[in-house]
C-alpha atoms as a PDB file:
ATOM      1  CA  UNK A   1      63.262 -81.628-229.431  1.00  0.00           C
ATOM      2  CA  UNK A   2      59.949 -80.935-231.469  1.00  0.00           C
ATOM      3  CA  UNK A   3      60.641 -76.990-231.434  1.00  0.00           C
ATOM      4  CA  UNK A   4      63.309 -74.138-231.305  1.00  0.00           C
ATOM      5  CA  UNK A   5      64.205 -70.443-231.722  1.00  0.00           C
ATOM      6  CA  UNK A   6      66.506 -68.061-230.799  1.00  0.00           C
ATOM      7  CA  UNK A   7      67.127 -64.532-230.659  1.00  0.00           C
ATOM      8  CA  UNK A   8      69.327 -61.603-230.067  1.00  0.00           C
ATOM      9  CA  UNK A   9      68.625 -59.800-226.680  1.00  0.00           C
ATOM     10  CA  UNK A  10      66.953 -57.556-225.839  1.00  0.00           C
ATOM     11  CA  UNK A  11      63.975 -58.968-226.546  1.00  0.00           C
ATOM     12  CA  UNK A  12      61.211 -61.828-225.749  1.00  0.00           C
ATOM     13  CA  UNK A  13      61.047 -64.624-227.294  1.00  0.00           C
ATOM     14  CA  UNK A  14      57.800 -66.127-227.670  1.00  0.00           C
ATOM     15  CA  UNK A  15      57.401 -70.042-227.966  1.00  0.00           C
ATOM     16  CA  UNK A  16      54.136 -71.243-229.294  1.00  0.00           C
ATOM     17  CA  UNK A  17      53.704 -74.996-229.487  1.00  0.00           C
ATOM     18  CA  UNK A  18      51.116 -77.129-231.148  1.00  0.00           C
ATOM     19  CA  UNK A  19      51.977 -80.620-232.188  1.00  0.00           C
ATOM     20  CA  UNK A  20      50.915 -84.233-232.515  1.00  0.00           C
ATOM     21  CA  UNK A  21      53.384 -86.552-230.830  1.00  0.00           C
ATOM     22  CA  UNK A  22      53.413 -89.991-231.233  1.00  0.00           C
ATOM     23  CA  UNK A  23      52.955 -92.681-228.410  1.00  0.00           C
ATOM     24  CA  UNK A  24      56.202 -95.127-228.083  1.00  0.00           C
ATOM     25  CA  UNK A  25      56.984 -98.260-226.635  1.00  0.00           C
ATOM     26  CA  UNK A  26      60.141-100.166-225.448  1.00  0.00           C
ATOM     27  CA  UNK A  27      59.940-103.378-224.455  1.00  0.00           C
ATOM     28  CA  UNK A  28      62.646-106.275-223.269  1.00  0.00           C
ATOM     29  CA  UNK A  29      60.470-108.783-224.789  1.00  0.00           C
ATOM     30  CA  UNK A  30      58.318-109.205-228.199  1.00  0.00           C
ATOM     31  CA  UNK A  31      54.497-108.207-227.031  1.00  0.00           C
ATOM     32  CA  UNK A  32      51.905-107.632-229.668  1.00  0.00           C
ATOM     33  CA  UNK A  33      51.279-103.595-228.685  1.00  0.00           C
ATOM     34  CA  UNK A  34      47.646-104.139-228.864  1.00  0.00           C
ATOM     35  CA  UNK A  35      48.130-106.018-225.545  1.00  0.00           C
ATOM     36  CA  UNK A  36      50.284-103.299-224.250  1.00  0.00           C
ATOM     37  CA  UNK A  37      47.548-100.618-225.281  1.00  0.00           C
ATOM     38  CA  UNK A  38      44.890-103.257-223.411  1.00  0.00           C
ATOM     39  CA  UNK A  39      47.120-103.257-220.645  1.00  0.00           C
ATOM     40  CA  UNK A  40      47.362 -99.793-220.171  1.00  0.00           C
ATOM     41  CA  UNK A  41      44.475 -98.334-220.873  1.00  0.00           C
ATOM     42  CA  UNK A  42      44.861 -96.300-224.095  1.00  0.00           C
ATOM     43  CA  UNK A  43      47.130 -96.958-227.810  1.00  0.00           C
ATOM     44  CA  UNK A  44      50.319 -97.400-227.722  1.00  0.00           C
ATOM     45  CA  UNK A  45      50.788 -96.789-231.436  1.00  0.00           C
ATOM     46  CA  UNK A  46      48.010 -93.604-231.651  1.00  0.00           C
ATOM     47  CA  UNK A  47      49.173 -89.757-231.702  1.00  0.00           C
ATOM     48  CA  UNK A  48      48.354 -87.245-228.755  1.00  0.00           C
ATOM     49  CA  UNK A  49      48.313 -83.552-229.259  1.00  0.00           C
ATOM     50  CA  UNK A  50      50.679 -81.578-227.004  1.00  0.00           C
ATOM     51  CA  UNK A  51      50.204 -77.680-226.615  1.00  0.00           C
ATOM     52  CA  UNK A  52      51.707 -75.011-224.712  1.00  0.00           C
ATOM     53  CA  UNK A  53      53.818 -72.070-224.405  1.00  0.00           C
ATOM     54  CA  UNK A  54      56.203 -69.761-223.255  1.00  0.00           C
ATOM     55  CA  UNK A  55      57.644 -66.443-222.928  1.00  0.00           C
ATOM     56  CA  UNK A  56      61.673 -66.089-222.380  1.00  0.00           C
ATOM     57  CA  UNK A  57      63.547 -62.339-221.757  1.00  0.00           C
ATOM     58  CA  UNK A  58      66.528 -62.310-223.389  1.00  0.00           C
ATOM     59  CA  UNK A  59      69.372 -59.811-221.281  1.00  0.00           C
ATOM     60  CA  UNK A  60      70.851 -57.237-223.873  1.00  0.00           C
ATOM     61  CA  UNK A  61      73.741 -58.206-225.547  1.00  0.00           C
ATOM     62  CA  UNK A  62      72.963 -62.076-224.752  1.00  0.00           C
ATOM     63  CA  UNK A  63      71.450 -64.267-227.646  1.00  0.00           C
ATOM     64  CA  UNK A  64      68.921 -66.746-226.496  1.00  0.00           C
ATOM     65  CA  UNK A  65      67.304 -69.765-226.758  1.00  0.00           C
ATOM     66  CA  UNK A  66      64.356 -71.388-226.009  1.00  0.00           C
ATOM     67  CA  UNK A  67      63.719 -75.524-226.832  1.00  0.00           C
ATOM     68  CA  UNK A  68      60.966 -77.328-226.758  1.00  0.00           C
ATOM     69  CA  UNK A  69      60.333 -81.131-225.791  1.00  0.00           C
ATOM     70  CA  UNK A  70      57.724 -83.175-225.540  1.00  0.00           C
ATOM     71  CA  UNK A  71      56.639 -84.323-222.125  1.00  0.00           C
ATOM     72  CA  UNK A  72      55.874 -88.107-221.178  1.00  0.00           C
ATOM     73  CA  UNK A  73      53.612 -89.695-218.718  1.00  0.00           C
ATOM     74  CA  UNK A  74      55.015 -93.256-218.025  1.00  0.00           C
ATOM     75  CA  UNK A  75      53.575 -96.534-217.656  1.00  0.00           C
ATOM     76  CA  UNK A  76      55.600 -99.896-216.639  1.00  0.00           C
ATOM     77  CA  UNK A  77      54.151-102.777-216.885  1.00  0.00           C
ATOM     78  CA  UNK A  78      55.114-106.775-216.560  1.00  0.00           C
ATOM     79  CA  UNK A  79      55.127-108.992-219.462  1.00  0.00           C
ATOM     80  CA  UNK A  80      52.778-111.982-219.883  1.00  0.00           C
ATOM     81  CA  UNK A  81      52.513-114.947-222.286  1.00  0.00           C
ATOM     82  CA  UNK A  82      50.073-117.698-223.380  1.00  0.00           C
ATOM     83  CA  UNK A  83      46.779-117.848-225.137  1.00  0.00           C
ATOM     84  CA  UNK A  84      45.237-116.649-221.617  1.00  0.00           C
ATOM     85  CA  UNK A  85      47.936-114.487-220.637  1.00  0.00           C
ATOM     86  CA  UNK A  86      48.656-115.508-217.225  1.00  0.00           C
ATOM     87  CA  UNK A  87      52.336-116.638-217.656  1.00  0.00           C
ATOM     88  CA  UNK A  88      54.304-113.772-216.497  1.00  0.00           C
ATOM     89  CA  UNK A  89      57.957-113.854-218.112  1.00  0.00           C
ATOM     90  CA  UNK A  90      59.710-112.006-215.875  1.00  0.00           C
ATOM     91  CA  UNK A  91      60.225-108.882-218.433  1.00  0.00           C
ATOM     92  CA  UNK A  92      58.929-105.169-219.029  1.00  0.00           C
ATOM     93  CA  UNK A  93      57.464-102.929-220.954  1.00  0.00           C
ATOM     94  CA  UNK A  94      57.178 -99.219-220.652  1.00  0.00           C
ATOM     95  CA  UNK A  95      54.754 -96.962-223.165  1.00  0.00           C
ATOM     96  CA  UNK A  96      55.389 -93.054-223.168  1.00  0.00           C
ATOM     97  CA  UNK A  97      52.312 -91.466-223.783  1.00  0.00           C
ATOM     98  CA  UNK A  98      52.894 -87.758-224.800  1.00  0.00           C
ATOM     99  CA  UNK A  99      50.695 -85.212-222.418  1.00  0.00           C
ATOM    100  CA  UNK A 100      52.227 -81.840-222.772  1.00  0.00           C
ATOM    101  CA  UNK A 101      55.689 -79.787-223.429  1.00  0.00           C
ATOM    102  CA  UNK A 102      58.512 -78.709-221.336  1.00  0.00           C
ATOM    103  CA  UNK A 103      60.919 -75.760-221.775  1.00  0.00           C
ATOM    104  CA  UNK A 104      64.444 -75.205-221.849  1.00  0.00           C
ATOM    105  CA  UNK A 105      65.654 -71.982-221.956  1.00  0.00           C
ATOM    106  CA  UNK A 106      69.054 -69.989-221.804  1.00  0.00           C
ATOM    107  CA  UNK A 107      70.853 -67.008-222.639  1.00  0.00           C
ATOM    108  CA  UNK A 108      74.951 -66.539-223.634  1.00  0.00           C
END
């Protein structure tokens, strides 16, 4: 979660989000990431702004909340090794580049 509030209904809650979110990587094998970030077309170990928002009626008598997560585009790949790289290993690696934010939201 990168964001939160929360609020006694009646009322709107208003979520504004504006954040830098890193890149991460997990791998099942050790790769140098600038090979991942070759691999996949952008770095693996940069920041990426996320922005968005949203607007969330809280019921009277209900307190609300609305959370805020960043969103991932995913990118699998297979592992190589060698000077050249062109012996595969048989492992993966996945980067998570950040490239927005998603909602929850709920009233009790």
């Amino acid at each position: 979660m990168i964001q939160q509030t929360s609020g006694q209904g009646k009322t709107t809650l208003v979520l504004s989000v504006e954040r830098s979110v890193a890149a991460t990587v997990t791998k099942e094998i050790n790769v140098d990431l600038k090979y991942v970030s070759a691999g996949v077309g952008w770095s693996v170990t940069n920041s990426y702004a996320v922005k968005n928002e949203t607007r969330y009626e809280v019921p009277a008598g209900k307190c609300g909340t609305v959370q805020a997560f960043p969103l991932y585009d995913v990118y699998q790949a297979d592992a190589y090794t060698g000077s050249t790289g062109n012996y595969p290993t048989g492992k993966k690696v996945w980067a998570y580049k950040p490239v927005g934010v998603c909602f929850n939201q709920w009233a009790q």
